[in-house]
C-alpha atoms as a PDB file:
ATOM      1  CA  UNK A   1       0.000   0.000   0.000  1.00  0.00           C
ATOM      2  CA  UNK A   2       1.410   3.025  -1.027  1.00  0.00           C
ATOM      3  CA  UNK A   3       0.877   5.492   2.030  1.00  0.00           C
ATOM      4  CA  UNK A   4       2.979   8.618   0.816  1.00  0.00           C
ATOM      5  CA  UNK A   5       6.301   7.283   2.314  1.00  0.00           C
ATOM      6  CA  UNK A   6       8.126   7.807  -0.726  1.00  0.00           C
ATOM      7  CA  UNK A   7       6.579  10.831  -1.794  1.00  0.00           C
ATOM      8  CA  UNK A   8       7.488  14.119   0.723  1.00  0.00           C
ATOM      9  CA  UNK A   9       6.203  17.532  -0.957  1.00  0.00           C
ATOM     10  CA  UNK A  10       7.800  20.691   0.650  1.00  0.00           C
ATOM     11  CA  UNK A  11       6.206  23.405  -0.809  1.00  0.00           C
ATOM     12  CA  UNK A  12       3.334  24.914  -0.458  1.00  0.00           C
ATOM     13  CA  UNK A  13       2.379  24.388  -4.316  1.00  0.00           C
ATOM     14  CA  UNK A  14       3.655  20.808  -3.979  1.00  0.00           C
ATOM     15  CA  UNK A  15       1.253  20.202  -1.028  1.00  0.00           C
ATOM     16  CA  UNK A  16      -1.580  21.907  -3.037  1.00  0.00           C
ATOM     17  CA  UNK A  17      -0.780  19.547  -6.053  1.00  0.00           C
ATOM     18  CA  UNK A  18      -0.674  16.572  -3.697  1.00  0.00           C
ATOM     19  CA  UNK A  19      -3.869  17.054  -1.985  1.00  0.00           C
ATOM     20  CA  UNK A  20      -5.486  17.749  -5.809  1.00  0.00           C
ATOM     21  CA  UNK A  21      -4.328  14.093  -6.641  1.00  0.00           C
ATOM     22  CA  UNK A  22      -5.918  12.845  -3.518  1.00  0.00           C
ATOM     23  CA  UNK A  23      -9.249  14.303  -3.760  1.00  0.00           C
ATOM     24  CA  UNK A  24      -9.351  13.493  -7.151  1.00  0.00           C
ATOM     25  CA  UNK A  25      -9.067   9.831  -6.573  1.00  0.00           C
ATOM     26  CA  UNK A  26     -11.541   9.663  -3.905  1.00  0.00           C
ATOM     27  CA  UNK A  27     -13.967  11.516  -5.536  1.00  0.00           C
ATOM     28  CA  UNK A  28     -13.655   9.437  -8.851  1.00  0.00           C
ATOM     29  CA  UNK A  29     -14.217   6.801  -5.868  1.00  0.00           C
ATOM     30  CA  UNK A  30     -17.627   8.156  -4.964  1.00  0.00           C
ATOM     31  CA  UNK A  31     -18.754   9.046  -8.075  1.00  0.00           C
ATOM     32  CA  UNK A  32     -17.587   7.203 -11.355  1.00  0.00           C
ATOM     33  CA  UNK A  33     -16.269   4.306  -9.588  1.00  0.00           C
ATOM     34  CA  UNK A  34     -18.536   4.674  -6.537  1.00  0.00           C
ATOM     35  CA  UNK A  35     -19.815   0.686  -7.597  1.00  0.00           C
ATOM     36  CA  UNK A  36     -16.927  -0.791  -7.833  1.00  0.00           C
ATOM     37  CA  UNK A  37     -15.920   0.900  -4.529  1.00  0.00           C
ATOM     38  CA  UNK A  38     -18.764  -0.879  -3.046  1.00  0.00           C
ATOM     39  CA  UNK A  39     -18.629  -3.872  -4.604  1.00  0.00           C
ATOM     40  CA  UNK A  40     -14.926  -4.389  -3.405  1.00  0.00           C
ATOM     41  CA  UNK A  41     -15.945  -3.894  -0.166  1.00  0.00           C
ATOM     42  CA  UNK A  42     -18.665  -6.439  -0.729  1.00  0.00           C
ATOM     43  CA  UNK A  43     -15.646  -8.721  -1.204  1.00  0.00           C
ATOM     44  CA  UNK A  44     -13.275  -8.004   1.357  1.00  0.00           C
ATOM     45  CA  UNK A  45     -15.806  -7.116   4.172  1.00  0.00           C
ATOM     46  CA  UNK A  46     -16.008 -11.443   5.039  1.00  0.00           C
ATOM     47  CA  UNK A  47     -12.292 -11.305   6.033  1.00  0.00           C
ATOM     48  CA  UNK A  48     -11.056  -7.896   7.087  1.00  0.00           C
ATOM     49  CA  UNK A  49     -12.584  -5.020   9.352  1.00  0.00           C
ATOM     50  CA  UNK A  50     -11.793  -1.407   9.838  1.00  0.00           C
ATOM     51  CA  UNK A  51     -11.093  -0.470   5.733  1.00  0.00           C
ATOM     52  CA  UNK A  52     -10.182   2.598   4.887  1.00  0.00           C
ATOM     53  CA  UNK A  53     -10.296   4.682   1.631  1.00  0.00           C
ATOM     54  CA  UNK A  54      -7.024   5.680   0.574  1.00  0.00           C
ATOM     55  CA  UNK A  55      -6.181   8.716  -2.048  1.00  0.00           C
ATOM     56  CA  UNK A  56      -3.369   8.516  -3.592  1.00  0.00           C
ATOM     57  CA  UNK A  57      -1.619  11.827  -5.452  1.00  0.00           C
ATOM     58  CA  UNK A  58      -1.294   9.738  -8.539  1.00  0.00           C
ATOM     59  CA  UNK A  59      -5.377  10.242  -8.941  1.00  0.00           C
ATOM     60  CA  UNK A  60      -5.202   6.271  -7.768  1.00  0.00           C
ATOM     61  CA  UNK A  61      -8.220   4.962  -4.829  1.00  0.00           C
ATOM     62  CA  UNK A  62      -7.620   2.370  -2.794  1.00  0.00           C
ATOM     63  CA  UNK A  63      -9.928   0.265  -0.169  1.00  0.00           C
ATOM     64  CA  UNK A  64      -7.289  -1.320   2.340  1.00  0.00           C
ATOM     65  CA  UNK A  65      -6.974  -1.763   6.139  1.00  0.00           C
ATOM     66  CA  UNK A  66      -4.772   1.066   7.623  1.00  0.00           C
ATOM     67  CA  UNK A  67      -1.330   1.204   8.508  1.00  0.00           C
ATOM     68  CA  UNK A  68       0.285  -1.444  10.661  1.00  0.00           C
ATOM     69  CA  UNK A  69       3.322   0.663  11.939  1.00  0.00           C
ATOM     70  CA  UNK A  70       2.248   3.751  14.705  1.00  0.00           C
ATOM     71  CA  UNK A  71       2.450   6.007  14.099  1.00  0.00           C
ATOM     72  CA  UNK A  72       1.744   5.771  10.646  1.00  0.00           C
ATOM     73  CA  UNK A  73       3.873   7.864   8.134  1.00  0.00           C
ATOM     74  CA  UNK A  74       0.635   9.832   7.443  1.00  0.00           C
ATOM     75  CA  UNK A  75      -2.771  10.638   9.444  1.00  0.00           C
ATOM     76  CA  UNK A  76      -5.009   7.896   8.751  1.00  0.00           C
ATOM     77  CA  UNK A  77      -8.430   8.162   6.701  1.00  0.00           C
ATOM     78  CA  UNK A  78     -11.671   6.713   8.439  1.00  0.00           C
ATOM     79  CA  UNK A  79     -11.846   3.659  10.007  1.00  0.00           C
ATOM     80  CA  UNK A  80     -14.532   0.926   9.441  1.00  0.00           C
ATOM     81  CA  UNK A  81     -16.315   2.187   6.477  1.00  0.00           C
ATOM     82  CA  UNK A  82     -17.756  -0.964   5.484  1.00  0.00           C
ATOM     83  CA  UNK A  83     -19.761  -1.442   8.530  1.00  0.00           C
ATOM     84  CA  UNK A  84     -22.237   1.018   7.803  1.00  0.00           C
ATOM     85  CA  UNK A  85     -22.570   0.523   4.099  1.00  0.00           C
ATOM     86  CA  UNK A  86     -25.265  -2.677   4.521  1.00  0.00           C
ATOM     87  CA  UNK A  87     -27.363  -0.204   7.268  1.00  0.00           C
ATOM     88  CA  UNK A  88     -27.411   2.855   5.521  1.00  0.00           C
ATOM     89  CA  UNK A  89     -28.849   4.313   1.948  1.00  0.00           C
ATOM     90  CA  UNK A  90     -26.394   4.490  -0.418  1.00  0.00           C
ATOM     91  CA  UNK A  91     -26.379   7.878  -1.223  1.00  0.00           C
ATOM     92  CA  UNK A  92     -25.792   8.686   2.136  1.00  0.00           C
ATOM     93  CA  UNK A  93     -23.259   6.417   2.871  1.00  0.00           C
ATOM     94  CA  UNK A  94     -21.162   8.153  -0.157  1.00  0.00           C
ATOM     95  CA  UNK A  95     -21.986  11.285   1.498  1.00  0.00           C
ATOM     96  CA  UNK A  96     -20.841   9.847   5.463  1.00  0.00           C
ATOM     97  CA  UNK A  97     -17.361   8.645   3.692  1.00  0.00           C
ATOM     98  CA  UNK A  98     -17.332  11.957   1.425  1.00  0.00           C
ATOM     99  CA  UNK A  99     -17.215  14.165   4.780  1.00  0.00           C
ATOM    100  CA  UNK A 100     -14.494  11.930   6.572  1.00  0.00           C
ATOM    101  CA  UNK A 101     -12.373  12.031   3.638  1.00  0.00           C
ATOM    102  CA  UNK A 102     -13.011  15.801   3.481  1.00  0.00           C
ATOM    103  CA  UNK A 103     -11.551  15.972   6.755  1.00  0.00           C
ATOM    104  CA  UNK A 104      -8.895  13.339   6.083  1.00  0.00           C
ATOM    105  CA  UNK A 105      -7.110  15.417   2.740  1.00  0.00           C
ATOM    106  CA  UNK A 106      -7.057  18.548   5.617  1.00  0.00           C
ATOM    107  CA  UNK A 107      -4.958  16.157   8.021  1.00  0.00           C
ATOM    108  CA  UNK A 108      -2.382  15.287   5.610  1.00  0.00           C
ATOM    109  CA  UNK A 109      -2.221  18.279   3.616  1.00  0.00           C
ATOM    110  CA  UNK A 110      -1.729  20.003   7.062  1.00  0.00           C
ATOM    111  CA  UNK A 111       0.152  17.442   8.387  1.00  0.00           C
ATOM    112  CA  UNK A 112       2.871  17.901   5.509  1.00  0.00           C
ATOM    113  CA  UNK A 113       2.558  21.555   6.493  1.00  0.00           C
ATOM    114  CA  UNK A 114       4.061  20.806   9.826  1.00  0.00           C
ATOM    115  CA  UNK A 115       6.610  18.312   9.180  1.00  0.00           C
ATOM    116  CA  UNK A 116       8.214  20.706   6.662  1.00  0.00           C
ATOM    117  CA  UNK A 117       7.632  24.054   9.049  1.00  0.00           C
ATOM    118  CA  UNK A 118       5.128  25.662   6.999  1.00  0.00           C
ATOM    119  CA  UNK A 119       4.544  29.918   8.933  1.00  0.00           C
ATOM    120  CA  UNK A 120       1.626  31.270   9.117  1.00  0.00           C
ATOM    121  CA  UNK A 121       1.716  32.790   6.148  1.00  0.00           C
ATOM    122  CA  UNK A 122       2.215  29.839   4.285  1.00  0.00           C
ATOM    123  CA  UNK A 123      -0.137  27.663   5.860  1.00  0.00           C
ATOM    124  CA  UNK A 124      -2.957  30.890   5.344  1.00  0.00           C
ATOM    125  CA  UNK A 125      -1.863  30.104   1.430  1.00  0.00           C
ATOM    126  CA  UNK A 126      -2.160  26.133   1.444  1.00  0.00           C
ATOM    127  CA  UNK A 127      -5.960  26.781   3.221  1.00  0.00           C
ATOM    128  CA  UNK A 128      -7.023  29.672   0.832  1.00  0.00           C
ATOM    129  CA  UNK A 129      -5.973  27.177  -1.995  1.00  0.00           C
ATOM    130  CA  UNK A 130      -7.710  24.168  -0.890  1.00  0.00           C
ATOM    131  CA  UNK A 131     -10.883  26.435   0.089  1.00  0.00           C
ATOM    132  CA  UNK A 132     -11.359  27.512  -3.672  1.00  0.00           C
ATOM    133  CA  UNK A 133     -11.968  23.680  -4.306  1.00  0.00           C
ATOM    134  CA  UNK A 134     -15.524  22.534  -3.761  1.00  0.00           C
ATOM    135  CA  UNK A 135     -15.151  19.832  -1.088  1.00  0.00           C
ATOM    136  CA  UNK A 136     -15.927  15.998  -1.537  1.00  0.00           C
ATOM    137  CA  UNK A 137     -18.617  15.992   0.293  1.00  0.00           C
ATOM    138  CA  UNK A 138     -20.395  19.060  -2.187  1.00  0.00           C
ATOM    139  CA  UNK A 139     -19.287  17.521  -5.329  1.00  0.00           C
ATOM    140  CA  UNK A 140     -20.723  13.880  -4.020  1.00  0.00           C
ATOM    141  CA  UNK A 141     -23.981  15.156  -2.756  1.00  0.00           C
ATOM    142  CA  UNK A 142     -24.514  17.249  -5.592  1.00  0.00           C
ATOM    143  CA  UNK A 143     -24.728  20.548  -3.419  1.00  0.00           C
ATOM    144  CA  UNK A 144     -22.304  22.195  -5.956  1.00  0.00           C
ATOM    145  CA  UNK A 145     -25.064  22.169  -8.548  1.00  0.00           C
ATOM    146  CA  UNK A 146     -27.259  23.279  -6.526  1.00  0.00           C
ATOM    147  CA  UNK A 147     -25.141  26.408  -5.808  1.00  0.00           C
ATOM    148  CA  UNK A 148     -25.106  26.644  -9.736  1.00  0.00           C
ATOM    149  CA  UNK A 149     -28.669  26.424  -9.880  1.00  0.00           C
ATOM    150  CA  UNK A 150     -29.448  29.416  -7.902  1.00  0.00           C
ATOM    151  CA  UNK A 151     -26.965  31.372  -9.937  1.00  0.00           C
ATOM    152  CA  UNK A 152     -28.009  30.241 -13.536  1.00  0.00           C
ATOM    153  CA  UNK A 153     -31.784  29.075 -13.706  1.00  0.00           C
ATOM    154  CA  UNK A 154     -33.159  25.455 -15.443  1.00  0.00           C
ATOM    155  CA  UNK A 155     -33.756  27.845 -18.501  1.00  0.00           C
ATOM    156  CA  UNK A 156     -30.285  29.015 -19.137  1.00  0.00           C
ATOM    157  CA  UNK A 157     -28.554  26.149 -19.475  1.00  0.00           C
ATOM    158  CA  UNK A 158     -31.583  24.437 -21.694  1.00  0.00           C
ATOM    159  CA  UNK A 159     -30.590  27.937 -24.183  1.00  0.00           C
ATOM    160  CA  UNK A 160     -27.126  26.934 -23.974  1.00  0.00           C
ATOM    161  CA  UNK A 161     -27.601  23.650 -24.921  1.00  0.00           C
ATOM    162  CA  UNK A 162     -29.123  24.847 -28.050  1.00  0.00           C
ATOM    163  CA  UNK A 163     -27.063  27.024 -28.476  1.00  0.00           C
ATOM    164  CA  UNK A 164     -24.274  24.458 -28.474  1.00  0.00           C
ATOM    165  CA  UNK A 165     -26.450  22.326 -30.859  1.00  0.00           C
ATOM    166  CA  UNK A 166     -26.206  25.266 -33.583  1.00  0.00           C
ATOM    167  CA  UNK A 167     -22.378  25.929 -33.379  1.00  0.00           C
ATOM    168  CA  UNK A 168     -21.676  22.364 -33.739  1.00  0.00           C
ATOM    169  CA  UNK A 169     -23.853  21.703 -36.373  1.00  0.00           C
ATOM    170  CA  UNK A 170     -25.894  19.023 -35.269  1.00  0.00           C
ATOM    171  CA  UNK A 171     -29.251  20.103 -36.467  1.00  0.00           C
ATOM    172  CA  UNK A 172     -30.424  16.648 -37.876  1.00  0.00           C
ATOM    173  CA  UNK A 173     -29.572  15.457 -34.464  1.00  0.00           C
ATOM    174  CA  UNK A 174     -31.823  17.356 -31.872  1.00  0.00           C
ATOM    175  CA  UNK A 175     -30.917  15.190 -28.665  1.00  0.00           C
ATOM    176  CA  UNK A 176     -27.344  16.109 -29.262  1.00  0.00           C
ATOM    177  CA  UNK A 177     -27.022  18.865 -26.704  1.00  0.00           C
ATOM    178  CA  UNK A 178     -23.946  17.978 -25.181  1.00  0.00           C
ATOM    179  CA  UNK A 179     -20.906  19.268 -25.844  1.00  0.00           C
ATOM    180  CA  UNK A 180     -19.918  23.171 -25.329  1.00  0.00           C
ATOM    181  CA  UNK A 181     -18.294  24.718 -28.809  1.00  0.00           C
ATOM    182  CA  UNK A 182     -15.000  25.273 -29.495  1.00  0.00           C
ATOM    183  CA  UNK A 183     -13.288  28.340 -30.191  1.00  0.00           C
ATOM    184  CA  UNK A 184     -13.084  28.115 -33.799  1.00  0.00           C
ATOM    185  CA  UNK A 185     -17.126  27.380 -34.223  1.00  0.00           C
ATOM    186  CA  UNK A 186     -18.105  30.146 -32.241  1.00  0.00           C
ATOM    187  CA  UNK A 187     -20.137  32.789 -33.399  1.00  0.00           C
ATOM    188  CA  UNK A 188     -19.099  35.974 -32.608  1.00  0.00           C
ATOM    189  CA  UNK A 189     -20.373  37.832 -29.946  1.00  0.00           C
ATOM    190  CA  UNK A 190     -21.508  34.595 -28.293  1.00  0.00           C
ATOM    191  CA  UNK A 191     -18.040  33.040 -27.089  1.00  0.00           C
ATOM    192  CA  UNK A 192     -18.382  35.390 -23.754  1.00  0.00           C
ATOM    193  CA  UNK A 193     -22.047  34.899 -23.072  1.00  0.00           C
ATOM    194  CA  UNK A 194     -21.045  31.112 -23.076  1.00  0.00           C
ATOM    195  CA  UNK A 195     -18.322  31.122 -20.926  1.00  0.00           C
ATOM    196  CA  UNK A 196     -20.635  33.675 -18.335  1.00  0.00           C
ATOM    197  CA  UNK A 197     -23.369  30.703 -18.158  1.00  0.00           C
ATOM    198  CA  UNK A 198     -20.535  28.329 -18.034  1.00  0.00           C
ATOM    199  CA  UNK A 199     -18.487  29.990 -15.341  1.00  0.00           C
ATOM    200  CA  UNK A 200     -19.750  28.954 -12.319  1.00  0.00           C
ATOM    201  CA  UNK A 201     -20.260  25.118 -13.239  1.00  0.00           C
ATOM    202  CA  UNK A 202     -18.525  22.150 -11.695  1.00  0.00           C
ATOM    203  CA  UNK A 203     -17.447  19.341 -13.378  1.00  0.00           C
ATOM    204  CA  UNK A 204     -19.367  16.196 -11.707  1.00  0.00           C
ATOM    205  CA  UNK A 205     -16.289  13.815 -11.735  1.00  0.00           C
ATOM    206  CA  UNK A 206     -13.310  16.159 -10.553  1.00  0.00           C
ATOM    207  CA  UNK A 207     -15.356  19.382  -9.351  1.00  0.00           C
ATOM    208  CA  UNK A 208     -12.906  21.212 -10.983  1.00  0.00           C
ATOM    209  CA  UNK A 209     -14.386  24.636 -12.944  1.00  0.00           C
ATOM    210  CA  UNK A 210     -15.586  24.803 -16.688  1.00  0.00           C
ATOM    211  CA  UNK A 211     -12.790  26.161 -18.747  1.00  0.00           C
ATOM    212  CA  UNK A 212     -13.791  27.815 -22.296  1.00  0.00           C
ATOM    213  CA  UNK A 213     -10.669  25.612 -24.178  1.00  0.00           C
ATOM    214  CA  UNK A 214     -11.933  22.219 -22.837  1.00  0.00           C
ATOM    215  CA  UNK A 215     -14.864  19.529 -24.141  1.00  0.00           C
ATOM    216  CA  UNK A 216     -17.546  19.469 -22.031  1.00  0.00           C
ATOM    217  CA  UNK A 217     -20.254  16.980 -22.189  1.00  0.00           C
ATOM    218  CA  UNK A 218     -24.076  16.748 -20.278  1.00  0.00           C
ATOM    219  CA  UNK A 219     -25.627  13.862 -18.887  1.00  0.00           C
ATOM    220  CA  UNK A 220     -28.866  13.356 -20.487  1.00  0.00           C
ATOM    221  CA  UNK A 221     -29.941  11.768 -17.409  1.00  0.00           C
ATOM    222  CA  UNK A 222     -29.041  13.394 -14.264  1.00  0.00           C
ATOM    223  CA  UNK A 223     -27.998  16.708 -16.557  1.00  0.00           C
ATOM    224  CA  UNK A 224     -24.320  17.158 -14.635  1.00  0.00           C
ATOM    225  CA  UNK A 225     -21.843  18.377 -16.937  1.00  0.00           C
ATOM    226  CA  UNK A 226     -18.593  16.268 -17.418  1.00  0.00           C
ATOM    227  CA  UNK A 227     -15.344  17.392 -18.566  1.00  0.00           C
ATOM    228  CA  UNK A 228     -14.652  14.966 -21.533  1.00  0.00           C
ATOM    229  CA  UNK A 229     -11.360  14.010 -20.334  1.00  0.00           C
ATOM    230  CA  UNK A 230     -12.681  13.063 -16.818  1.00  0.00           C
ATOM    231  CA  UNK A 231     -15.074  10.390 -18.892  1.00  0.00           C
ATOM    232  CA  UNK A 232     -12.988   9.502 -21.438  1.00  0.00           C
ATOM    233  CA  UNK A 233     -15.242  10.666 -24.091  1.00  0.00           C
ATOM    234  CA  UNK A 234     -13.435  12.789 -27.153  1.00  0.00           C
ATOM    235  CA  UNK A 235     -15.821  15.197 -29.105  1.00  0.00           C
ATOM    236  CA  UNK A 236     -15.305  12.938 -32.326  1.00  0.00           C
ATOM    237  CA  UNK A 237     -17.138  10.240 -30.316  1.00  0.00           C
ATOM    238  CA  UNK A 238     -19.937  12.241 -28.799  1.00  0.00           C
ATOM    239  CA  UNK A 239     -20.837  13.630 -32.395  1.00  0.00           C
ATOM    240  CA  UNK A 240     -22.156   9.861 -33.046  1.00  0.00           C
ATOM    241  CA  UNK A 241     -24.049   9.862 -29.441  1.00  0.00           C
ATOM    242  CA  UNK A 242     -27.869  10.797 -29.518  1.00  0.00           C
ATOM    243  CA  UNK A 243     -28.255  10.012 -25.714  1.00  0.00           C
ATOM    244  CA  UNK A 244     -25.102  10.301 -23.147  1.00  0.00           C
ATOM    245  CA  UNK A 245     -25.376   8.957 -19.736  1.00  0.00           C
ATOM    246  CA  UNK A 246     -22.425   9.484 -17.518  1.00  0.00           C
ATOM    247  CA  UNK A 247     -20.873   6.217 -16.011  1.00  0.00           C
ATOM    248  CA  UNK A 248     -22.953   6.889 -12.550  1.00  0.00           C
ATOM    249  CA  UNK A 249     -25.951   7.050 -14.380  1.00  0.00           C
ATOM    250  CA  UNK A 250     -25.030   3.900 -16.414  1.00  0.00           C
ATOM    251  CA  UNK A 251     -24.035   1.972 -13.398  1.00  0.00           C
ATOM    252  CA  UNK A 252     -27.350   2.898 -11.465  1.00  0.00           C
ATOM    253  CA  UNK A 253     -29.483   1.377 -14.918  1.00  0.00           C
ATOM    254  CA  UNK A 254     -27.503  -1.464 -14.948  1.00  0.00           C
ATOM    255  CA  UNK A 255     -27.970  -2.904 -11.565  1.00  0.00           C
ATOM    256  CA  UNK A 256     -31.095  -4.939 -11.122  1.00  0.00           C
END
């Protein structure tokens, strides 16, 4: 298990960068891969106790018992978050394990922040950082697009999916209402009212901001936009898609 023993950042942007890595993983954990997350646990719950998600600055997850040595090289996530996974809904079970891992990227960002004798100054920087990130717990439970919602009403983003359906030239396929438009196909005096409506949304896999230069795909289902790279979908490939569901909303149809 690979704890961080090997991997010691000293800055203050080499913190920030490490606890990115981290909450990416255990959000893709909770959201995208939030089945197989359960379904390993399903599998390891008969023979060990006490399992603990694990974020790893590589963007990796793991489910694995915690640290024999103590004290451990790092602070140590959540104990025991199988055993409330069979009592609980599972949507708020995602949301219990979204807050403690909330509060375990703080420990070891903060915890790196001591070791390395990080002033006041500098440790003001790392938390002002961090804070500009939605948390796990608001991208999980959906309370960033909520925040979005009371900013940019139901009716502006159906316009801007329109819109997007005009500058990509998708007319014969009306469903298509996915993707935001490059630069080069769009119209003028339209590229900044895009990026306005787009400004304050959240990507549903990484929670990371809409940027005016990257693909961006909506779920026809639970209508969360995606960056394309976070769900492996390229903007050749979602020209030939009529309806896209995003892997949670895949997963949750596929189960019987």
């Amino acid at each position: 298990m690979d704890g961080g023993a090997s991997y010691n950042p000293r800055t203050v942007e080499e913190v920030f960068r490490d606890f990115k890595g981290r909450r990416a993983a255990m959000i893709k954990a909770l959201t995208i891969d939030a089945q197989n997350a359960t379904e390993l646990i399903k599998t390891l719950i008969t023979e060990k106790e006490n399992l603990c998600l694990y974020g790893y600055p590589s963007e990796q997850w793991e489910v694995n018992l915690p640290a024999e040595e103590v004290p451990p090289e790092l602070p140590e996530p959540a104990l025991g978050i199988n055993f409330a996974r069979d009592g609980m809904q599972e949507k708020d079970w995602l949301s219990l394990v979204a807050v403690h891992s909330d509060a375990w990227l703080l420990a070891v960002a903060f915890y790196f922040g001591a070791r390395f004798g990080f002033d006041k100054a500098d440790r003001k920087r790392l938390f002002n950082m961090i804070n500009d990130l939605p948390t796990i717990f608001e991208v999980v439970t959906g309370a960033t697009k909520k925040q979005t919602k009371e900013k940019s009403s139901v009716s502006n983003h159906s316009s801007n999916k329109s819109k997007s359906n005009s500058k990509r030239g998708s007319e014969s396929q009306p469903k298509y209402s996915k993707a935001a438009a490059s630069k080069d196909e769009v119209e003028d005096g339209m590229e900044d009212e895009d990026d306005e409506e787009h400004g304050e949304t959240l990507c549903g896999a990484c929670g990371e901001n809409y940027a005016a230069d990257e693909f961006w795909i909506c779920c026809d289902i639970c209508e969360k936009w995606f960056h394309g790279k976070c769900v492996k979908i390229t903007p050749a490939r979602a020209e030939h898609i009529k309806q896209y569901k995003c892997p949670s909303c895949s997963n949750k149809r596929a189960r019987p």
